[in-house]
Protein backbone atom coordinates (compact mmCIF):
# COMPACT_ATOMS: atom_id res chain seq x y z
CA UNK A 1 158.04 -14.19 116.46
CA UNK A 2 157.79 -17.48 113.98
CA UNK A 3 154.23 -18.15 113.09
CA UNK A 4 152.91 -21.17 114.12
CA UNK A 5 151.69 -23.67 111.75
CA UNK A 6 147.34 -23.81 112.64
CA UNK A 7 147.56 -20.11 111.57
CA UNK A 8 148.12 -20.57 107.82
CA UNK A 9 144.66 -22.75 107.33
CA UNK A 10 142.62 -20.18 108.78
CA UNK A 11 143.78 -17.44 105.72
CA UNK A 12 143.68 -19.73 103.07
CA UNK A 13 139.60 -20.17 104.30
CA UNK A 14 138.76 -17.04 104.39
CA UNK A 15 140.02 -15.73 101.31
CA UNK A 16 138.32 -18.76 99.34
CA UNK A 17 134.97 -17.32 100.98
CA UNK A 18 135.25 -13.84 99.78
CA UNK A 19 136.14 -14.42 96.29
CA UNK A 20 133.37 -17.41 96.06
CA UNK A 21 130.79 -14.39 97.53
CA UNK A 22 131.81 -12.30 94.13
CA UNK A 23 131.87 -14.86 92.07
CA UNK A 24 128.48 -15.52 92.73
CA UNK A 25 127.37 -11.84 92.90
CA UNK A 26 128.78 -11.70 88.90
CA UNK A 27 126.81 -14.46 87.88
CA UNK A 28 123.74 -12.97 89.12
CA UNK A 29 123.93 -9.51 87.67
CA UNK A 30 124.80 -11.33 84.78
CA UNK A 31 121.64 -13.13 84.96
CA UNK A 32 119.68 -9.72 86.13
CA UNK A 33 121.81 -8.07 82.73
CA UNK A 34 119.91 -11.09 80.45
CA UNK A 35 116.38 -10.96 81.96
CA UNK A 36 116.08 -7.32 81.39
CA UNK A 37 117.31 -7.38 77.30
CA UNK A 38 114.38 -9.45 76.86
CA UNK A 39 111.95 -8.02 78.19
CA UNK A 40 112.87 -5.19 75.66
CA UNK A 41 112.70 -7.29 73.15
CA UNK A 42 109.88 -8.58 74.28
CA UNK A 43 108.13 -4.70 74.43
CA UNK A 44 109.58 -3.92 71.03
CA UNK A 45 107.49 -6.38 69.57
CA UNK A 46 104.27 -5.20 70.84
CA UNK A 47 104.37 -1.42 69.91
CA UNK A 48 101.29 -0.73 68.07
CA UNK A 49 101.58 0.99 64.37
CA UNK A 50 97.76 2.99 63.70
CA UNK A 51 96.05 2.48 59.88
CA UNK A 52 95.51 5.19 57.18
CA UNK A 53 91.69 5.42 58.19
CA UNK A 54 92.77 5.72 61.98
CA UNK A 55 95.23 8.67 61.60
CA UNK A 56 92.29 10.37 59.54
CA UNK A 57 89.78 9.77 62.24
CA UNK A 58 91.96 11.10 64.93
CA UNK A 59 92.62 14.56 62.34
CA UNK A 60 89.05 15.42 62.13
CA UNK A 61 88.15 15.33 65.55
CA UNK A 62 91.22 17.15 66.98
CA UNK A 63 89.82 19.43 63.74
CA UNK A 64 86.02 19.56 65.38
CA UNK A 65 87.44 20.52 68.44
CA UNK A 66 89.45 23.65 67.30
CA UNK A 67 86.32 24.68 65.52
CA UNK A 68 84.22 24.36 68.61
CA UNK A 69 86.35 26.24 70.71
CA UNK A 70 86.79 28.87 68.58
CA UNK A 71 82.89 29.38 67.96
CA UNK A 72 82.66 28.97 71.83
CA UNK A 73 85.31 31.94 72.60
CA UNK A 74 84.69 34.18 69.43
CA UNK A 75 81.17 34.51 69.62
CA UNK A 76 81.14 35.70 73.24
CA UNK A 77 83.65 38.11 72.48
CA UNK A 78 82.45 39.59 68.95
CA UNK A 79 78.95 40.42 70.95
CA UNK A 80 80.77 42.07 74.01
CA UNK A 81 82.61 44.04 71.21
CA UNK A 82 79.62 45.52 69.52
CA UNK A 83 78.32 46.22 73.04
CA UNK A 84 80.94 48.41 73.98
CA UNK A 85 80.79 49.93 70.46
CA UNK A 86 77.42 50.97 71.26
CA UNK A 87 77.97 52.01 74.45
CA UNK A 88 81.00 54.20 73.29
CA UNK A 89 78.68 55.88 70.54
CA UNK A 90 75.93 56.35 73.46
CA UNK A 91 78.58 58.24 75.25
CA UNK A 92 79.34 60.09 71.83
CA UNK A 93 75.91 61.39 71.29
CA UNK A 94 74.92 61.89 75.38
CA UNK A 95 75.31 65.93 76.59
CA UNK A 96 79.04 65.96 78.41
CA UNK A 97 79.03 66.71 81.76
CA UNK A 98 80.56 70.27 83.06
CA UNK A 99 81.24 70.83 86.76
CA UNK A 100 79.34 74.57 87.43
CA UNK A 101 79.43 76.83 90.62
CA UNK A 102 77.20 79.75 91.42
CA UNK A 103 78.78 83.06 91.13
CA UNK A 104 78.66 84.72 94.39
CA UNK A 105 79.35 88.06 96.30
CA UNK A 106 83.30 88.97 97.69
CA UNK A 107 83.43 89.99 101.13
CA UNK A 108 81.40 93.04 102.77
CA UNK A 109 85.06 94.10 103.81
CA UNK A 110 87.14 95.67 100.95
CA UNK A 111 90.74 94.86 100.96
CA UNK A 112 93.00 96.47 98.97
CA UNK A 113 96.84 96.53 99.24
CA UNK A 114 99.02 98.35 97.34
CA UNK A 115 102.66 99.53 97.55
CA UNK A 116 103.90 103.06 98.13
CA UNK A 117 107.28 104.99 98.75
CA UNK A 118 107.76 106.45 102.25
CA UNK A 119 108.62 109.60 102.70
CA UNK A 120 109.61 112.82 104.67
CA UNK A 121 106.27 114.97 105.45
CA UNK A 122 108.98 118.13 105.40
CA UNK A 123 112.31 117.37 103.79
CA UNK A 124 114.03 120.53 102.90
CA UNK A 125 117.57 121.47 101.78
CA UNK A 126 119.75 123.75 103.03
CA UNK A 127 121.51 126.24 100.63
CA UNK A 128 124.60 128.89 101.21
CA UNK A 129 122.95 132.30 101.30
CA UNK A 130 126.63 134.02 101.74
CA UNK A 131 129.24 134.16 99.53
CA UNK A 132 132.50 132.83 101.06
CA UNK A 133 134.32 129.49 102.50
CA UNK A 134 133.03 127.50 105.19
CA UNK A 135 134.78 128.16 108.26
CA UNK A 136 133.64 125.24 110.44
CA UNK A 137 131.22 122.95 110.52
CA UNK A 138 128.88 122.19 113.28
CA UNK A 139 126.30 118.88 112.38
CA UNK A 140 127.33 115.86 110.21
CA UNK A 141 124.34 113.32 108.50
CA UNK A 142 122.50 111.48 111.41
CA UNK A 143 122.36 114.72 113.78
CA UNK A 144 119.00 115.17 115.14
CA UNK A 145 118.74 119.23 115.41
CA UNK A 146 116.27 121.98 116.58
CA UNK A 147 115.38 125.01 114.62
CA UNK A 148 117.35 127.75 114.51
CA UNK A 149 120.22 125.22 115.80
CA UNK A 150 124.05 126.23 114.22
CA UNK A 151 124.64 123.88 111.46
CA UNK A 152 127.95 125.97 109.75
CA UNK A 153 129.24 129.57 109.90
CA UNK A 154 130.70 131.16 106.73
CA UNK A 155 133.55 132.97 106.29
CA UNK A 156 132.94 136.08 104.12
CA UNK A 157 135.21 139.10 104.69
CA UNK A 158 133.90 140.56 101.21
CA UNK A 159 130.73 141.16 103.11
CA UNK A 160 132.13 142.83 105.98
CA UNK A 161 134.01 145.17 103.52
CA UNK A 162 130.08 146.09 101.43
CA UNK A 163 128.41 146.48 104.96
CA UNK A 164 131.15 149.35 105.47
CA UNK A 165 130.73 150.74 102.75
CA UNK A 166 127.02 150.91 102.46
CA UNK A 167 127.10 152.55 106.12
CA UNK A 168 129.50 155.32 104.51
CA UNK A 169 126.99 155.78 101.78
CA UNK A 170 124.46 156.39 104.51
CA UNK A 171 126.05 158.64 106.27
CA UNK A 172 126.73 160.70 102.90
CA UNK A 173 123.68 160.55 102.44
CA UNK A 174 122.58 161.79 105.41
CA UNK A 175 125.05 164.44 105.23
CA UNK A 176 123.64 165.22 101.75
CA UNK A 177 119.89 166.03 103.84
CA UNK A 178 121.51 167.98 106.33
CA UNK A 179 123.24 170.49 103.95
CA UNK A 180 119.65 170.09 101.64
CA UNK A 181 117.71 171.35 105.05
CA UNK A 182 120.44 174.20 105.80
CA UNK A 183 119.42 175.84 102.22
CA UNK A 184 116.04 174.95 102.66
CA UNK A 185 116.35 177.57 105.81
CA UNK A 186 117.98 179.84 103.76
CA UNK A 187 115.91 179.94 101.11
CA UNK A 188 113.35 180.68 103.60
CA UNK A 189 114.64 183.39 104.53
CA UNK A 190 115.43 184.59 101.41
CA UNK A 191 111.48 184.38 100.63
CA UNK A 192 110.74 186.04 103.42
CA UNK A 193 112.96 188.88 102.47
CA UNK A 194 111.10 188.95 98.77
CA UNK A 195 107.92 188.46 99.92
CA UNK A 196 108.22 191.75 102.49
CA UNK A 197 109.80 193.76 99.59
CA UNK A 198 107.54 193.46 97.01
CA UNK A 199 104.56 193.84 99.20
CA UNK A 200 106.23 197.50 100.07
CA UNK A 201 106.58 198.57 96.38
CA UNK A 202 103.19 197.33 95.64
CA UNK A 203 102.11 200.25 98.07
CA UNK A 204 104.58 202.48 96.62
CA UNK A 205 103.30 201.90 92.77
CA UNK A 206 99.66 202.23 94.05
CA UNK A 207 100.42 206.05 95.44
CA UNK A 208 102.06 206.33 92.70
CA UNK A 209 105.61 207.11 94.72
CA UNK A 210 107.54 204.54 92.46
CA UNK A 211 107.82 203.37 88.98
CA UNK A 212 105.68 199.67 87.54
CA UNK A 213 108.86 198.77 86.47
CA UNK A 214 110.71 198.79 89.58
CA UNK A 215 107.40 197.30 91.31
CA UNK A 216 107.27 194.49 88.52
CA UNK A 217 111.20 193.42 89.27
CA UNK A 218 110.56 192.98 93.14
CA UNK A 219 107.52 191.06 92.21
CA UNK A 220 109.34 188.59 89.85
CA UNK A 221 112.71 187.99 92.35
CA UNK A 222 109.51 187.01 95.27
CA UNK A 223 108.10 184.52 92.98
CA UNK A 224 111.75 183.03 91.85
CA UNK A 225 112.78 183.03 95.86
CA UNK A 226 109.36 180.69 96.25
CA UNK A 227 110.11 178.60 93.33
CA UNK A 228 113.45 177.72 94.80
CA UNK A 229 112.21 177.14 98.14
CA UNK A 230 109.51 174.57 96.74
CA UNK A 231 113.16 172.75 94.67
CA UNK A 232 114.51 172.90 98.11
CA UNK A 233 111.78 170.79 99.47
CA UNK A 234 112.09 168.41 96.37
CA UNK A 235 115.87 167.97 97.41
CA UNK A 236 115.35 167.22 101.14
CA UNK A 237 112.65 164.82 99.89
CA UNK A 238 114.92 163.25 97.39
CA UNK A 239 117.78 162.87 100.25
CA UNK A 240 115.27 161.58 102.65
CA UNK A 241 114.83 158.34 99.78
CA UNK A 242 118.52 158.33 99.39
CA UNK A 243 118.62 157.97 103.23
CA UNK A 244 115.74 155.38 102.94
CA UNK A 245 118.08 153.50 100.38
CA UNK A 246 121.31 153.76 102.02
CA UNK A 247 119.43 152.21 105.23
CA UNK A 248 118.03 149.55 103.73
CA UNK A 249 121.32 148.61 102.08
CA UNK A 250 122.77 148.79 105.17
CA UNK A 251 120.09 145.98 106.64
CA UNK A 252 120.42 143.76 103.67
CA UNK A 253 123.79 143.63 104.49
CA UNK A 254 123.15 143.16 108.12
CA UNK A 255 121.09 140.41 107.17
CA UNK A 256 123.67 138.77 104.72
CA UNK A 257 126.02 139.11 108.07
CA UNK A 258 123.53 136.63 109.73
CA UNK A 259 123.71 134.34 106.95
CA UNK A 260 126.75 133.61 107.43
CA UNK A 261 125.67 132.14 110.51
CA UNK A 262 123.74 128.38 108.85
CA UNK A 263 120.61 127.45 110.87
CA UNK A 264 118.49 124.64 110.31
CA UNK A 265 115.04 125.35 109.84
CA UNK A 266 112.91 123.25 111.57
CA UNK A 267 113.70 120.50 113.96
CA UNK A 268 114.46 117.14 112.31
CA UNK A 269 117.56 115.05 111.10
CA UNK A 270 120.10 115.91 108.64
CA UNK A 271 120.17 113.33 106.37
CA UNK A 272 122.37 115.14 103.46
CA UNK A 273 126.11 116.81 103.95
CA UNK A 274 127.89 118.31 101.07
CA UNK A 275 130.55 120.34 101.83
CA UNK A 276 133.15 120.72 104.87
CA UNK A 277 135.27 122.96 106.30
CA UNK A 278 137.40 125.29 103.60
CA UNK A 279 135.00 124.53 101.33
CA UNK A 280 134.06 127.35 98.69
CA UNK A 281 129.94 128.29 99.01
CA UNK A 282 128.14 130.55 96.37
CA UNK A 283 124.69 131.97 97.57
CA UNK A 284 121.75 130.61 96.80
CA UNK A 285 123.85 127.62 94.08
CA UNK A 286 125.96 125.55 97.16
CA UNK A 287 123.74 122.63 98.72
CA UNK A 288 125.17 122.57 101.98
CA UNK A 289 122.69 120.46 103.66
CA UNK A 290 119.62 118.05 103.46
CA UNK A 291 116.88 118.20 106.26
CA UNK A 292 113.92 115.95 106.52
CA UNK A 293 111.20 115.76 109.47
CA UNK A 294 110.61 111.85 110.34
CA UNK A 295 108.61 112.29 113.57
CA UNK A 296 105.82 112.03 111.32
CA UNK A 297 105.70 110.21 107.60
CA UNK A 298 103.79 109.62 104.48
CA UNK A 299 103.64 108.09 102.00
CA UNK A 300 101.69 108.12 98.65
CA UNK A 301 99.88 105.48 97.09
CA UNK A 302 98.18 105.44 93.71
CA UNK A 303 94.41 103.59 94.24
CA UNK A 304 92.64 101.88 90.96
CA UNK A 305 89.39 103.46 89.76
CA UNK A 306 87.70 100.61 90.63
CA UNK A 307 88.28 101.26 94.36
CA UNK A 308 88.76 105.14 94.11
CA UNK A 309 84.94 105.54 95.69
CA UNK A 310 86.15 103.18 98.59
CA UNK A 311 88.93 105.57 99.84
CA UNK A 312 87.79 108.62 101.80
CA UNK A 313 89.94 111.27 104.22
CA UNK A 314 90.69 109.98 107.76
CA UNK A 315 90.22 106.30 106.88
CA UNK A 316 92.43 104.09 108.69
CA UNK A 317 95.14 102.48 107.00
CA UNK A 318 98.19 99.69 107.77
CA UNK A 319 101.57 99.97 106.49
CA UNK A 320 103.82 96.91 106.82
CA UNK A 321 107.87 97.19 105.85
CA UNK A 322 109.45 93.89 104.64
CA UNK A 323 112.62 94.51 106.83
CA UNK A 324 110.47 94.65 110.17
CA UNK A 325 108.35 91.74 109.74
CA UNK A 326 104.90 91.05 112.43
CA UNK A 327 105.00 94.52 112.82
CA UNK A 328 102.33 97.32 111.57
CA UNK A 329 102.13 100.93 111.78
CA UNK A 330 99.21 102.79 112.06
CA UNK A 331 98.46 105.25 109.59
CA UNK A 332 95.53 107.84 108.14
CA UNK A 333 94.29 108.93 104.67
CA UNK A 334 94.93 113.00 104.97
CA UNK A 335 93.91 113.94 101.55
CA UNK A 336 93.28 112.43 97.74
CA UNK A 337 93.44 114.11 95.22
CA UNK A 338 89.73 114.22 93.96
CA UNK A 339 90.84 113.56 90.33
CA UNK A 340 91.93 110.43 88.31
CA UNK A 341 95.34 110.42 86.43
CA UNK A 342 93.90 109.97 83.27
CA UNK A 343 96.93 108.36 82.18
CA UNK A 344 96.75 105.72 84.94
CA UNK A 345 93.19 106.05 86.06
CA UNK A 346 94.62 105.95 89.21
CA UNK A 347 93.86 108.08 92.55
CA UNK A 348 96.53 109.42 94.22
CA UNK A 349 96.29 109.45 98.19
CA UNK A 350 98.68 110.67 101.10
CA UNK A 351 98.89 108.87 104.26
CA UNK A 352 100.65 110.15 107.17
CA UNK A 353 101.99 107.91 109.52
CA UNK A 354 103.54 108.65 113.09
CA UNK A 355 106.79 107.37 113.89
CA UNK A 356 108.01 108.54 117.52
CA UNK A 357 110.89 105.80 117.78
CA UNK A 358 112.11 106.45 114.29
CA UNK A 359 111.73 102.97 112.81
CA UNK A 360 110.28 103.79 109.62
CA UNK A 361 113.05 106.32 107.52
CA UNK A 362 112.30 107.95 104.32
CA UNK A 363 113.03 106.60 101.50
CA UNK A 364 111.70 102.70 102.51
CA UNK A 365 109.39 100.43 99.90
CA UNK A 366 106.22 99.65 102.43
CA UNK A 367 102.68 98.15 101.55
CA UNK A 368 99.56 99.88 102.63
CA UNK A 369 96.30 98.06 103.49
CA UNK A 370 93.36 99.71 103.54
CA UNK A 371 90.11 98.07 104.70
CA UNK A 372 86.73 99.79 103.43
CA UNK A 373 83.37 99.18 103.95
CA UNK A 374 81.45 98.10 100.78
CA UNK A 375 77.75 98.81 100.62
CA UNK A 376 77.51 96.11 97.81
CA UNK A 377 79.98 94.20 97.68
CA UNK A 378 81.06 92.95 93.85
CA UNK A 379 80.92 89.24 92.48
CA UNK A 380 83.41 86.82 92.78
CA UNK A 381 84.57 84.35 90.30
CA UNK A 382 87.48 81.92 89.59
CA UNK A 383 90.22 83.84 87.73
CA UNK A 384 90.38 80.63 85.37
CA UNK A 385 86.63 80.58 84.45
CA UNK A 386 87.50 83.86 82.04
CA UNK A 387 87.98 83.07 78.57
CA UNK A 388 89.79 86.00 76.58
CA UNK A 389 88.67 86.50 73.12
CA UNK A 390 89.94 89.71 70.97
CA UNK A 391 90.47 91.94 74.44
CA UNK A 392 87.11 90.81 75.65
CA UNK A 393 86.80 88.74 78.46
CA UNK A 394 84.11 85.92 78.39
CA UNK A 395 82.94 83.52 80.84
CA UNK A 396 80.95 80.34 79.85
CA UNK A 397 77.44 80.37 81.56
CA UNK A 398 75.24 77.29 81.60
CA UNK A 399 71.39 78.53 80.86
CA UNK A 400 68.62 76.60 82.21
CA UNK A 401 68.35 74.29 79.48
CA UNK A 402 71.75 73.26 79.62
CA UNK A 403 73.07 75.20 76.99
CA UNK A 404 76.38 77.00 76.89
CA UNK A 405 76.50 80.38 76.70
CA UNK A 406 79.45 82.86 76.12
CA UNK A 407 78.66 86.35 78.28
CA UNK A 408 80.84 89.23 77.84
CA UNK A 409 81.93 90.73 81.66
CA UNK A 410 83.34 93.54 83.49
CA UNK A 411 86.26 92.72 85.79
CA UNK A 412 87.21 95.14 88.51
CA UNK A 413 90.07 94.33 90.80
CA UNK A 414 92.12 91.32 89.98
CA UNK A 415 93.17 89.06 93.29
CA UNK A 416 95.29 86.42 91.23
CA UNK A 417 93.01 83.00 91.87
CA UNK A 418 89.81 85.66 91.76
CA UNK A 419 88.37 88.36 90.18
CA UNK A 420 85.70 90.62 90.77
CA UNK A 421 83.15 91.07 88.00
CA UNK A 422 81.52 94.61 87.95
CA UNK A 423 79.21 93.71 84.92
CA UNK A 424 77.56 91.26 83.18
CA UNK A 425 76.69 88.04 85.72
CA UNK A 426 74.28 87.99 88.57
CA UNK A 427 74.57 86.47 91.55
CA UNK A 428 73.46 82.79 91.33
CA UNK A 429 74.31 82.54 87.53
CA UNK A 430 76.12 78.88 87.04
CA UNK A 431 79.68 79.30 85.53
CA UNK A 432 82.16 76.51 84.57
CA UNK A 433 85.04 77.10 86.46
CA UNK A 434 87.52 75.77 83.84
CA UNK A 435 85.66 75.23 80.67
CA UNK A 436 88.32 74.42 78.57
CA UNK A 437 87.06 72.83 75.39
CA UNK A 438 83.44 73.06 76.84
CA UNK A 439 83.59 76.83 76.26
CA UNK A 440 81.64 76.85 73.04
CA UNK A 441 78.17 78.45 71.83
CA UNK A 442 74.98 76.60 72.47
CA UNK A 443 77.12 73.36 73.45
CA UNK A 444 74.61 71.51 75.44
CA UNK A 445 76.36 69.51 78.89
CA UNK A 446 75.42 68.15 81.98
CA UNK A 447 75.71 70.35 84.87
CA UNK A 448 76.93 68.41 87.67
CA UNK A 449 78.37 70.57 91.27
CA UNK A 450 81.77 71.36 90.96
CA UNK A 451 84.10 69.39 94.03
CA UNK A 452 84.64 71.78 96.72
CA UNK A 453 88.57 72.87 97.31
């Protein structure tokens, strides 16, 4: 559509407005742009440029004032110095102070535990008394048995042929008295004959009726007819002991015979099997089995001398296994042996314990607590208060004037953190616990209470 001729006026206006409006804007930033480069000028003029004597006034009192405030801080801090030198060299000089305890008495109860080695109270083994191979076998490791119970049987045919032959020999033998006894009886006789006939011609030489000669030879066969009668009784007593031997051969063998028969010999378990059936046995050199009786157990314990007087027969005593642990077993001192090993100074001491359900077996590592009563019981003192020296053990021992002193003790039995002094404290003496570099001769310290654990 054609535009109509008012319109164009109306633009022409209004574009003469707007570029009058920055026209006029220029012109006054312009103006602003003017003002403001002299007033520069203007402030350049009137900056201020000190004198000589000015600038040296102005360096000797910034100079004063360093000096002042270094006098005001170093003084201060030069005197605070020297007191804490002072103080330091106080501290020097002063006694140190050493934390002490009293030495006191261990417990009225003794306790001592020590380890031991269970074992058997009858453990026996079992040896072939036959010569031969074993035939069968009749128990195995584990069996509980009775006495006299079958354990093996032996065969031995050797034996059977010696037990006949020992029984001929006795027979022989007894053969050999018979015919001894049948010429005993005849040599009887024979004396009897003798005796009559010399007895007549002893008559006859008296009246004379017969020769001494003749007398003389009857005489002489009577006295030979006695002398063999007494070697007749010499022989029947010799066959009698050859009967005697023979017999008693003739039981050994019997005896062997029941050896071939293996018993155990007492009730308990077998806990040891070395051969089986076939097997070749030599008497009296074959292990054929290992018995041990577990119904009841002990167990020996080695006690230090310093508890040795403690220990006495038919004390009570606990044993405790590491493999049944909360449990205890009840147990009793049976004998000691009233000696130390002088190479252990050690007393050695059997405890039997009962064991009905067969928990404990021979053979197990156990520990053994045994409880005394101590008349007077020993002191007690921190194992780090003791202060070695050459093999001798010291402790450090404040005196009443609070001087150190190095006494030579006695230790008994050693509890790890503790140790019991047999000698050379009494109770109430003061100790340091840990006297480290305060363990010196005559050092005089401060005794202060050591801080309860």
């Amino acid at each position: 559509m054609p535009v109509s001729e008012p319109d164009r006026p109306v633009v022409s206006t209004v574009a003469e407005t707007t570029e009058q409006r920055l026209r006029k804007e220029i012109e006054d930033l312009k103006q602003q742009l003017q003002q403001h480069r002299e007033l520069l000028k203007s402030s350049a003029a009137q900056v201020w440029h000190p004198s000589g004597a000015t600038l040296w006034a102005i360096f000797l009192g910034v100079t004063v004032l360093i000096v002042m405030a270094f006098l005001a801080g170093y003084i201060p801090l030069r005197k605070r110095t020297e007191l804490i030198q002072r103080e330091a060299a106080q501290r020097e000089q002063a006694a140190p102070r050493a934390a002490v305890i009293s030495v006191g008495r261990s417990k009225i109860n003794g306790e001592l535990e020590l380890p031991g080695s269970i074992q058997a109270i009858t453990e026996s083994p079992v040896l072939a008394r036959a010569n031969g191979y074993i035939r069968r076998r009749m128990a195995d490791i584990g069996d509980h048995v009775r006495a006299a119970q079958p354990l093996a049987e032996i065969d031995a045919p050797e034996m059977d042929q010696q037990l006949d032959q020992a029984k001929a020999g006795l027979q022989v033998a007894r053969d050999a008295l018979q015919q001894a006894e049948a010429s005993y009886q005849q040599g009887k006789t024979s004396l009897e004959l003798a005796r009559v006939t010399a007895e007549r011609w002893a008559r006859l030489v008296t009246k004379g009726a017969v020769s001494r000669q003749e007398n003389d030879q009857y005489q002489a066969q009577y006295q030979a007819q006695l002398a063999n009668l007494q070697a007749l009784e010499k022989s029947i007593a010799v066959h009698r002991g050859n009967i005697a031997a023979a017999e008693a051969n003739v039981a050994r063998l019997d005896q062997l015979q029941s050896y071939r028969v293996v018993r155990a010999p007492f009730d308990g378990v077998i806990t040891q099997r070395d051969v089986d059936a076939g097997a070749l046995v030599n008497a009296g050199g074959t292990l054929l089995f290992r018995i041990a009786q577990t119904q009841t157990l002990r167990i020996y314990i080695n006690v230090p001398q310093a508890n040795a007087g403690f220990v006495r027969t038919g004390q009570a005593a606990q044993l405790s296994v590491a493999n049944l642990p909360g449990r205890r077993f009840a147990g009793t001192v049976t004998r000691t042996a009233n000696a130390l090993d002088p190479a252990t100074r050690t007393l050695l001491v059997e405890i039997h314990v009962p064991n009905p359900d067969g928990a404990l077996l021979p053979g197990m590592f156990a520990q053994v607590d045994l409880t005394s009563v101590r008349g007077v019981p020993p002191l007690l003192i921190p194992g780090d208060a003791v202060v070695p020296d050459d093999n001798v053990l010291h402790v450090a021992v404040v005196r009443p004037d609070h001087t150190v002193h190095l006494q030579t003790i006695a230790v008994g039995r050693d509890y790890g953190s503790q140790l019991e002094v047999l000698g050379g404290l009494q109770e109430g003496d003061l100790i340091i616990p840990s006297p480290g570099d305060l363990a010196r001769e005559g050092l005089r310290v401060q005794p202060v209470p050591a801080a309860k654990e």
